[in-house]
N, C-alpha and C. Protein backbone atom coordinates (compact mmCIF):
# COMPACT_ATOMS: atom_id res chain seq x y z
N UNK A 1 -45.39 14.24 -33.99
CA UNK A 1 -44.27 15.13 -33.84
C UNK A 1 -43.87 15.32 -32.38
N UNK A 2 -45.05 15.24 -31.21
CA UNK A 2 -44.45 15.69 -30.21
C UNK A 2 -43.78 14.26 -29.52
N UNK A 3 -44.10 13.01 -30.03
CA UNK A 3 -43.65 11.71 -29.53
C UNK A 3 -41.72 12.03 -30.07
N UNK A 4 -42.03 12.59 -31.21
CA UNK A 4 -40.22 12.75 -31.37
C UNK A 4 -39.66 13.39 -30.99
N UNK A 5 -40.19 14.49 -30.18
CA UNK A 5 -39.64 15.45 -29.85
C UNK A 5 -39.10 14.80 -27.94
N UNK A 6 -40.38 14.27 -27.78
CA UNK A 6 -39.83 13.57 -26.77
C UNK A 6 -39.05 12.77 -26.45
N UNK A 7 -38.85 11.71 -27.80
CA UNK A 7 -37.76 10.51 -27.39
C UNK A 7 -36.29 10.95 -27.59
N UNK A 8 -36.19 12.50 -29.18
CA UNK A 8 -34.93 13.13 -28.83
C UNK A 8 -34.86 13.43 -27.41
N UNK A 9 -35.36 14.72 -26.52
CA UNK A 9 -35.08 14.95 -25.22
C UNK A 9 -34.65 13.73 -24.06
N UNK A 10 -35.25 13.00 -24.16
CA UNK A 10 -35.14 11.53 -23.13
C UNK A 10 -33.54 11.34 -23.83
N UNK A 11 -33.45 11.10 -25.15
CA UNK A 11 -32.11 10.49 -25.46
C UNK A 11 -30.87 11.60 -24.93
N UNK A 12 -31.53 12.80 -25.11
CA UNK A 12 -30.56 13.61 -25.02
C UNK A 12 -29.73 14.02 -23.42
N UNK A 13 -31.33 13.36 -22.47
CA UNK A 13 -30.98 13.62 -21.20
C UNK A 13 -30.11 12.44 -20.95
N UNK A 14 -30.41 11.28 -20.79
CA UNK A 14 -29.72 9.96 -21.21
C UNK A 14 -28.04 10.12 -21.30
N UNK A 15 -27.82 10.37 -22.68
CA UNK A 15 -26.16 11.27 -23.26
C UNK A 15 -25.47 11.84 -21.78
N UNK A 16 -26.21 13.17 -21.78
CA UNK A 16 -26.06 13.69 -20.11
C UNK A 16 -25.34 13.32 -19.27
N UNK A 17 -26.70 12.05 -18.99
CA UNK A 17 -26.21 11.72 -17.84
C UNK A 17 -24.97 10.56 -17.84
N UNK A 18 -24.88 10.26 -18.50
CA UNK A 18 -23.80 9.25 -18.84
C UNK A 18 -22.70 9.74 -18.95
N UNK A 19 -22.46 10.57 -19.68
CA UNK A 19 -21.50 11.88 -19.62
C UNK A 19 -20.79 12.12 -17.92
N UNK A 20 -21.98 12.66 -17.68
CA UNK A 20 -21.96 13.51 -16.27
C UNK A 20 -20.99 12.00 -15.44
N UNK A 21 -21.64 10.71 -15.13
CA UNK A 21 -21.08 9.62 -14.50
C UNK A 21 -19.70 9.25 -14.69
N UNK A 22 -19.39 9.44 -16.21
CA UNK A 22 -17.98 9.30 -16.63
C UNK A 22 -17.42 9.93 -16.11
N UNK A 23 -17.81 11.58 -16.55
CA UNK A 23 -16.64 12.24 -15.67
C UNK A 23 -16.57 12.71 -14.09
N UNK A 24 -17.08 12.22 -13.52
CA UNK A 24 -17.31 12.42 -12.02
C UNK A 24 -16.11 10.86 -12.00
N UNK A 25 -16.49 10.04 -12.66
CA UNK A 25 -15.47 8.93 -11.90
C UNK A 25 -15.91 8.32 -10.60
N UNK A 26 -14.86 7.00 -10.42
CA UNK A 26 -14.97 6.95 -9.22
C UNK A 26 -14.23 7.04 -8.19
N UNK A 27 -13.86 6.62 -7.01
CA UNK A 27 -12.75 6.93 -6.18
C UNK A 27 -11.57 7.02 -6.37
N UNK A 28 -10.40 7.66 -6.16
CA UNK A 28 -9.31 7.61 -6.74
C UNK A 28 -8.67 6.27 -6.01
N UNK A 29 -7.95 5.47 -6.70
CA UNK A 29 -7.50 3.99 -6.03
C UNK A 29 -5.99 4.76 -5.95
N UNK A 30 -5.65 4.39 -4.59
CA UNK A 30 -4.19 4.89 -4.32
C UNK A 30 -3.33 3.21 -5.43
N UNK A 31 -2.13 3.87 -5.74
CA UNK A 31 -1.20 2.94 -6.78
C UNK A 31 0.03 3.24 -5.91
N UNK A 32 0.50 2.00 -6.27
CA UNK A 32 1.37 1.21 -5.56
C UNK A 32 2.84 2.19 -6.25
N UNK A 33 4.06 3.01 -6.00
CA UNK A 33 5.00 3.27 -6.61
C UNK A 33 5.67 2.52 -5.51
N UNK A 34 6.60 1.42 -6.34
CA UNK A 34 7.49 0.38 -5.59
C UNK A 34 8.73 1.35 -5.26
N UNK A 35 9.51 0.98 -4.14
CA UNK A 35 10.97 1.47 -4.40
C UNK A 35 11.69 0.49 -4.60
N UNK A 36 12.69 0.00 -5.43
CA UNK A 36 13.17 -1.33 -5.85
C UNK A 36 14.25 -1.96 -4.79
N UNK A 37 14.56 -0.86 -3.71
CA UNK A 37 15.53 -0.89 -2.79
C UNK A 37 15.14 -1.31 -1.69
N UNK A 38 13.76 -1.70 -1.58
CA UNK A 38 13.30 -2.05 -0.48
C UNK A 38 13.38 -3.78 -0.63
N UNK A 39 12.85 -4.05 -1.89
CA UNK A 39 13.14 -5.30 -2.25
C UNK A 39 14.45 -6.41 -1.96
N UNK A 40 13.46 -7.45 -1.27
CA UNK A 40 13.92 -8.25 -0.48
C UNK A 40 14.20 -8.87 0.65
N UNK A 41 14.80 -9.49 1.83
CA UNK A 41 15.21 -10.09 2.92
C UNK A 41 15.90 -9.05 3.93
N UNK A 42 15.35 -9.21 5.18
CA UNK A 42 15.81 -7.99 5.88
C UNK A 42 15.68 -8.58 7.30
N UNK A 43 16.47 -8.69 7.80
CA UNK A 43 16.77 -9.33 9.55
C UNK A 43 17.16 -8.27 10.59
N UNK A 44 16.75 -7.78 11.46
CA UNK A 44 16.55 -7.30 12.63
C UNK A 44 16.91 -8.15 13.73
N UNK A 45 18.20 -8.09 14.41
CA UNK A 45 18.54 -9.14 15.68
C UNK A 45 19.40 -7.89 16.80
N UNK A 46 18.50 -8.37 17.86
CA UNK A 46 18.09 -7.34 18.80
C UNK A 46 17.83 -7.81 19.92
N UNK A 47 18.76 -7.44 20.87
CA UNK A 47 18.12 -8.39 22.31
C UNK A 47 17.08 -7.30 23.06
N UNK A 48 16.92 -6.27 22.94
CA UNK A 48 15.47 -5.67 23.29
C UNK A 48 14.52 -5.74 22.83
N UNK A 49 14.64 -5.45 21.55
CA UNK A 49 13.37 -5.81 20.93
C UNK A 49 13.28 -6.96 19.66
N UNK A 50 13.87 -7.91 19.97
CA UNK A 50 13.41 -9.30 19.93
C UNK A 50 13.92 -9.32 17.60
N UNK A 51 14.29 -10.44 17.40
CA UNK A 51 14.93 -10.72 16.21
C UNK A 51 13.70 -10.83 15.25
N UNK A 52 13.63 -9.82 14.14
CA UNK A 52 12.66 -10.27 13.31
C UNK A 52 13.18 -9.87 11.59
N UNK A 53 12.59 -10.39 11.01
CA UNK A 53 12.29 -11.09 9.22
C UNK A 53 11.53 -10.25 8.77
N UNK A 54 11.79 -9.13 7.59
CA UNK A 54 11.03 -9.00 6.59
C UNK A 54 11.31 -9.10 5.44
N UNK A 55 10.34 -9.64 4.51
CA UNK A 55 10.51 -10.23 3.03
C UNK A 55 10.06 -9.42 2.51
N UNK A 56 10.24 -8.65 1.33
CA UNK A 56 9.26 -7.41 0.51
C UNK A 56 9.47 -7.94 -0.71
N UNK A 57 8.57 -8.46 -1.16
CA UNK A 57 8.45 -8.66 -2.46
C UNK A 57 8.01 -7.70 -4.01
N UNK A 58 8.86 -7.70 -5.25
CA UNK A 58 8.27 -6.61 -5.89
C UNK A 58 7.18 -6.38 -6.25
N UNK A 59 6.14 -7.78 -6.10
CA UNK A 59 4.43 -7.37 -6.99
C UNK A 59 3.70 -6.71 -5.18
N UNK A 60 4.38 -6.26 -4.29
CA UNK A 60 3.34 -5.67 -3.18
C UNK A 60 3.22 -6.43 -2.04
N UNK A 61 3.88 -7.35 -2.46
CA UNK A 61 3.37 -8.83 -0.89
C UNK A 61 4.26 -8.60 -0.14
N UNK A 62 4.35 -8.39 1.29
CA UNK A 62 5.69 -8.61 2.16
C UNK A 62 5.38 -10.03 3.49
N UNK A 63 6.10 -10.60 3.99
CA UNK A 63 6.06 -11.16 5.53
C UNK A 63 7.26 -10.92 6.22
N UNK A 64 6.45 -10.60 7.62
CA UNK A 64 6.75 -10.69 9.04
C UNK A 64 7.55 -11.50 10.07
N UNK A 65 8.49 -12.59 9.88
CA UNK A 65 8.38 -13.33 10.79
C UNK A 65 9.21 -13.07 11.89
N UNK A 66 8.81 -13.43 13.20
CA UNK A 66 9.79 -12.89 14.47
C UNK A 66 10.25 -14.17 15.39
N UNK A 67 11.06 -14.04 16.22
CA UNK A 67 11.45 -15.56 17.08
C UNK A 67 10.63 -15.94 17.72
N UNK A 68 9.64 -14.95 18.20
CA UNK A 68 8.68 -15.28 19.31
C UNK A 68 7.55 -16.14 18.51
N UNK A 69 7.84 -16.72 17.40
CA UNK A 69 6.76 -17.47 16.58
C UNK A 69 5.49 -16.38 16.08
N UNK A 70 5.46 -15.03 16.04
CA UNK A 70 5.08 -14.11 14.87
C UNK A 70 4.84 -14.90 13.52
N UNK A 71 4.41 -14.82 12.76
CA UNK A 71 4.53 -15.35 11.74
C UNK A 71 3.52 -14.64 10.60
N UNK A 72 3.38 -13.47 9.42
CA UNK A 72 2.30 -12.87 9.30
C UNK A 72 2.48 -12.42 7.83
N UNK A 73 1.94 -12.83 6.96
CA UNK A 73 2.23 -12.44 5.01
C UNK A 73 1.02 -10.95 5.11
N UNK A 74 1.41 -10.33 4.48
CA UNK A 74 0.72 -9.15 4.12
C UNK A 74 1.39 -8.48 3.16
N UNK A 75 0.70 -7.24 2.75
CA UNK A 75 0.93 -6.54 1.62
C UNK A 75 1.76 -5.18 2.33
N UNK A 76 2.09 -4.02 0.96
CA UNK A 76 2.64 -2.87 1.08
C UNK A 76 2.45 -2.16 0.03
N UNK A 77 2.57 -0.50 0.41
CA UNK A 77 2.40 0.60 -0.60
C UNK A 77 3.28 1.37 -0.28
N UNK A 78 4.15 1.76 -1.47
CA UNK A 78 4.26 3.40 -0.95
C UNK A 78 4.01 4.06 -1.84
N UNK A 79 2.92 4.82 -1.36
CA UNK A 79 2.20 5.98 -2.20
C UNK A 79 3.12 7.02 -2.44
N UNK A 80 2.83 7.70 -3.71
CA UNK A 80 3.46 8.61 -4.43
C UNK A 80 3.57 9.94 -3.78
N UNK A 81 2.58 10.29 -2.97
CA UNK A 81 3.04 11.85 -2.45
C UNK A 81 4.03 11.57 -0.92
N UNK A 82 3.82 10.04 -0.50
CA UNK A 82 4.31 9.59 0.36
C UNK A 82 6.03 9.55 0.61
N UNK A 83 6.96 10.31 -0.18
CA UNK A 83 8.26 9.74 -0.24
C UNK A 83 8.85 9.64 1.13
N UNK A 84 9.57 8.46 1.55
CA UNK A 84 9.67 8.23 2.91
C UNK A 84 9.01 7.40 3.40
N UNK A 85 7.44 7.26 2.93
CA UNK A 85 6.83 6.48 3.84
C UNK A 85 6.05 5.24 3.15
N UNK A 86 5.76 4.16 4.05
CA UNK A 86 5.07 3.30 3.55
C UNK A 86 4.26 2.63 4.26
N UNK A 87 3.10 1.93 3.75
CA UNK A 87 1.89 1.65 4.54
C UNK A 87 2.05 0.03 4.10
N UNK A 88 1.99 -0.65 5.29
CA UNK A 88 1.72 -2.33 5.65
C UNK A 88 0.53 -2.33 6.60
N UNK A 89 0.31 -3.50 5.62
CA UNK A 89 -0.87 -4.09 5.94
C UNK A 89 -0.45 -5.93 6.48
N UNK A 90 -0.72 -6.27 7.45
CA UNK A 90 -0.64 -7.82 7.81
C UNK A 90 -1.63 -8.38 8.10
N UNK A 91 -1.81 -9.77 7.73
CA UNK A 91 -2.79 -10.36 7.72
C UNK A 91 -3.25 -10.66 9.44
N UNK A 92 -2.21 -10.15 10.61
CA UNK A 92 -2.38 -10.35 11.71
C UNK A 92 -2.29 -9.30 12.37
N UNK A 93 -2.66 -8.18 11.45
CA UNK A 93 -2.96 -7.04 12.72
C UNK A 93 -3.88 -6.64 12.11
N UNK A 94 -4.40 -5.62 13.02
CA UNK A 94 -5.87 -5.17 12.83
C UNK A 94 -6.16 -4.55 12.04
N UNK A 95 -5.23 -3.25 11.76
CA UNK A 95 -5.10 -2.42 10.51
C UNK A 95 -3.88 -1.85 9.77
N UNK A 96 -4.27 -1.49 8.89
CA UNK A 96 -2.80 -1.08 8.09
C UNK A 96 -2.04 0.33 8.82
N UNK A 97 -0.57 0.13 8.72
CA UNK A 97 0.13 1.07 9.60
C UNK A 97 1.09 1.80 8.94
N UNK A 98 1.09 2.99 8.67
CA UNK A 98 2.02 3.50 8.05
C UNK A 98 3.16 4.12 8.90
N UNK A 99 4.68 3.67 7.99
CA UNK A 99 5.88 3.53 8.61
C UNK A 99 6.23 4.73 7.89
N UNK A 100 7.67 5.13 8.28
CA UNK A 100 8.29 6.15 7.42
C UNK A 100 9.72 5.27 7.39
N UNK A 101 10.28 5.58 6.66
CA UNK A 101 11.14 4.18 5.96
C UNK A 101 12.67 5.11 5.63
N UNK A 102 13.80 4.77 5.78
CA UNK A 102 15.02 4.76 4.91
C UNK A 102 15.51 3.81 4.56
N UNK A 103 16.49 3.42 3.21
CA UNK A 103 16.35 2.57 2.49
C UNK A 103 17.79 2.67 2.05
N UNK A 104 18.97 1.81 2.06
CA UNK A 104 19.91 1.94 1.88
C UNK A 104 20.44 0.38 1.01
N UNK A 105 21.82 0.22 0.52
CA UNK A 105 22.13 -1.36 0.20
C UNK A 105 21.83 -1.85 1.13
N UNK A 106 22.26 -1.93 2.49
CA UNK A 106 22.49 -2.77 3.57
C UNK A 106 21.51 -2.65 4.40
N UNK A 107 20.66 -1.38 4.71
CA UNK A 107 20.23 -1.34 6.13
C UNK A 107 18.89 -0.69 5.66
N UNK A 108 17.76 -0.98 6.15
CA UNK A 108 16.39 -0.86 6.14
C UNK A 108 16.03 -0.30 7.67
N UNK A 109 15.48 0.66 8.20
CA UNK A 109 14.92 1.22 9.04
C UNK A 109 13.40 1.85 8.81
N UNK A 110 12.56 1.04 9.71
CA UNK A 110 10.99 1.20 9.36
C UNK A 110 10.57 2.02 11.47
N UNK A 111 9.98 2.91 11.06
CA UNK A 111 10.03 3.77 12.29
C UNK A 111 8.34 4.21 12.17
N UNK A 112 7.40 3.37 13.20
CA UNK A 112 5.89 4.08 13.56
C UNK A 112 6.20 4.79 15.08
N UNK A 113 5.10 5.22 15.47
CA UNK A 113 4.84 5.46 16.51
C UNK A 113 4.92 4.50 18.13
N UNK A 114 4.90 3.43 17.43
CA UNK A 114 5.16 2.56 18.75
C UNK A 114 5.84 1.28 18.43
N UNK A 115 7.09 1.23 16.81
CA UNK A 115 7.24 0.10 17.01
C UNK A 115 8.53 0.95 15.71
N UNK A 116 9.82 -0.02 15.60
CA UNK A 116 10.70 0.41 15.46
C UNK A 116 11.49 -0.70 14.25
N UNK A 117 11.65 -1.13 13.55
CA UNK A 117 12.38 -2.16 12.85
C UNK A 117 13.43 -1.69 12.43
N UNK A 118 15.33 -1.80 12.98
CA UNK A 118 16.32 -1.68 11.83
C UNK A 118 17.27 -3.24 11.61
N UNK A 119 17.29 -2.96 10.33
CA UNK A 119 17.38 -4.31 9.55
C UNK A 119 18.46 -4.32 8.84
N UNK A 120 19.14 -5.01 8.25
CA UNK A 120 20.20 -5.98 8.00
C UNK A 120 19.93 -6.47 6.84
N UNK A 121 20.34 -6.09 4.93
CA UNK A 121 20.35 -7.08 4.26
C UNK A 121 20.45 -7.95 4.52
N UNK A 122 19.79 -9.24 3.96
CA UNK A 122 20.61 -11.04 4.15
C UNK A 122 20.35 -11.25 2.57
């Protein structure tokens, strides 16, 4: 009797804890909310700060390319509490940078702290 009494308790702690793991979860994964207006070809030509290319694609992928032979595919998010802003990531910079963004038919403006993109449907 006390062997059953034990393998209920073990099972029951078991349940528990499995329980307990489920609902603790794990990290929350930030999700991608696309804006559909961002989508697509976007040219920047600029004699100060130099002519550049962005491609935004709808599954998250964007590239970079600039005259100075730049050349750089990376991804994008814009997170949901984020409206306004969006975070790129390139395969040629060091870390991901979040922009704050307006988004129009024609004209795309991406604005960080030390770097400025306004753009030009093509």
């Amino acid at each position: 009797m006390k062997t059953f009494t034990r393998v209920i308790a073990v099972v029951m702690m078991v349940a528990v804890l499995a329980s307990l793991m489920v609902a603790c979860g794990g990290a929350k994964k930030e999700e991608n909310h696309p804006d559909n207006n961002i989508v697509g070809t976007w040219k920047q030509t600029d004699d100060k700060d130099g002519n550049w290319t962005w491609t935004f694609n709808s599954d998250g992928t964007c590239k970079l390319v600039g005259d100075d032979g730049f050349d750089s595919d990376g991804t994008y998010m814009i997170p949901e509490e984020g409206i306004g802003k969006i975070k790129i990531k390139l395969d040629k910079w060091e870390k991901e940078t979040m922009f704050t963004y307006s988004v129009t038919e024609k004209v795309l403006d991406l604005e960080t702290f030390d770097a400025s993109y306004y753009c030009q449907k093509q």
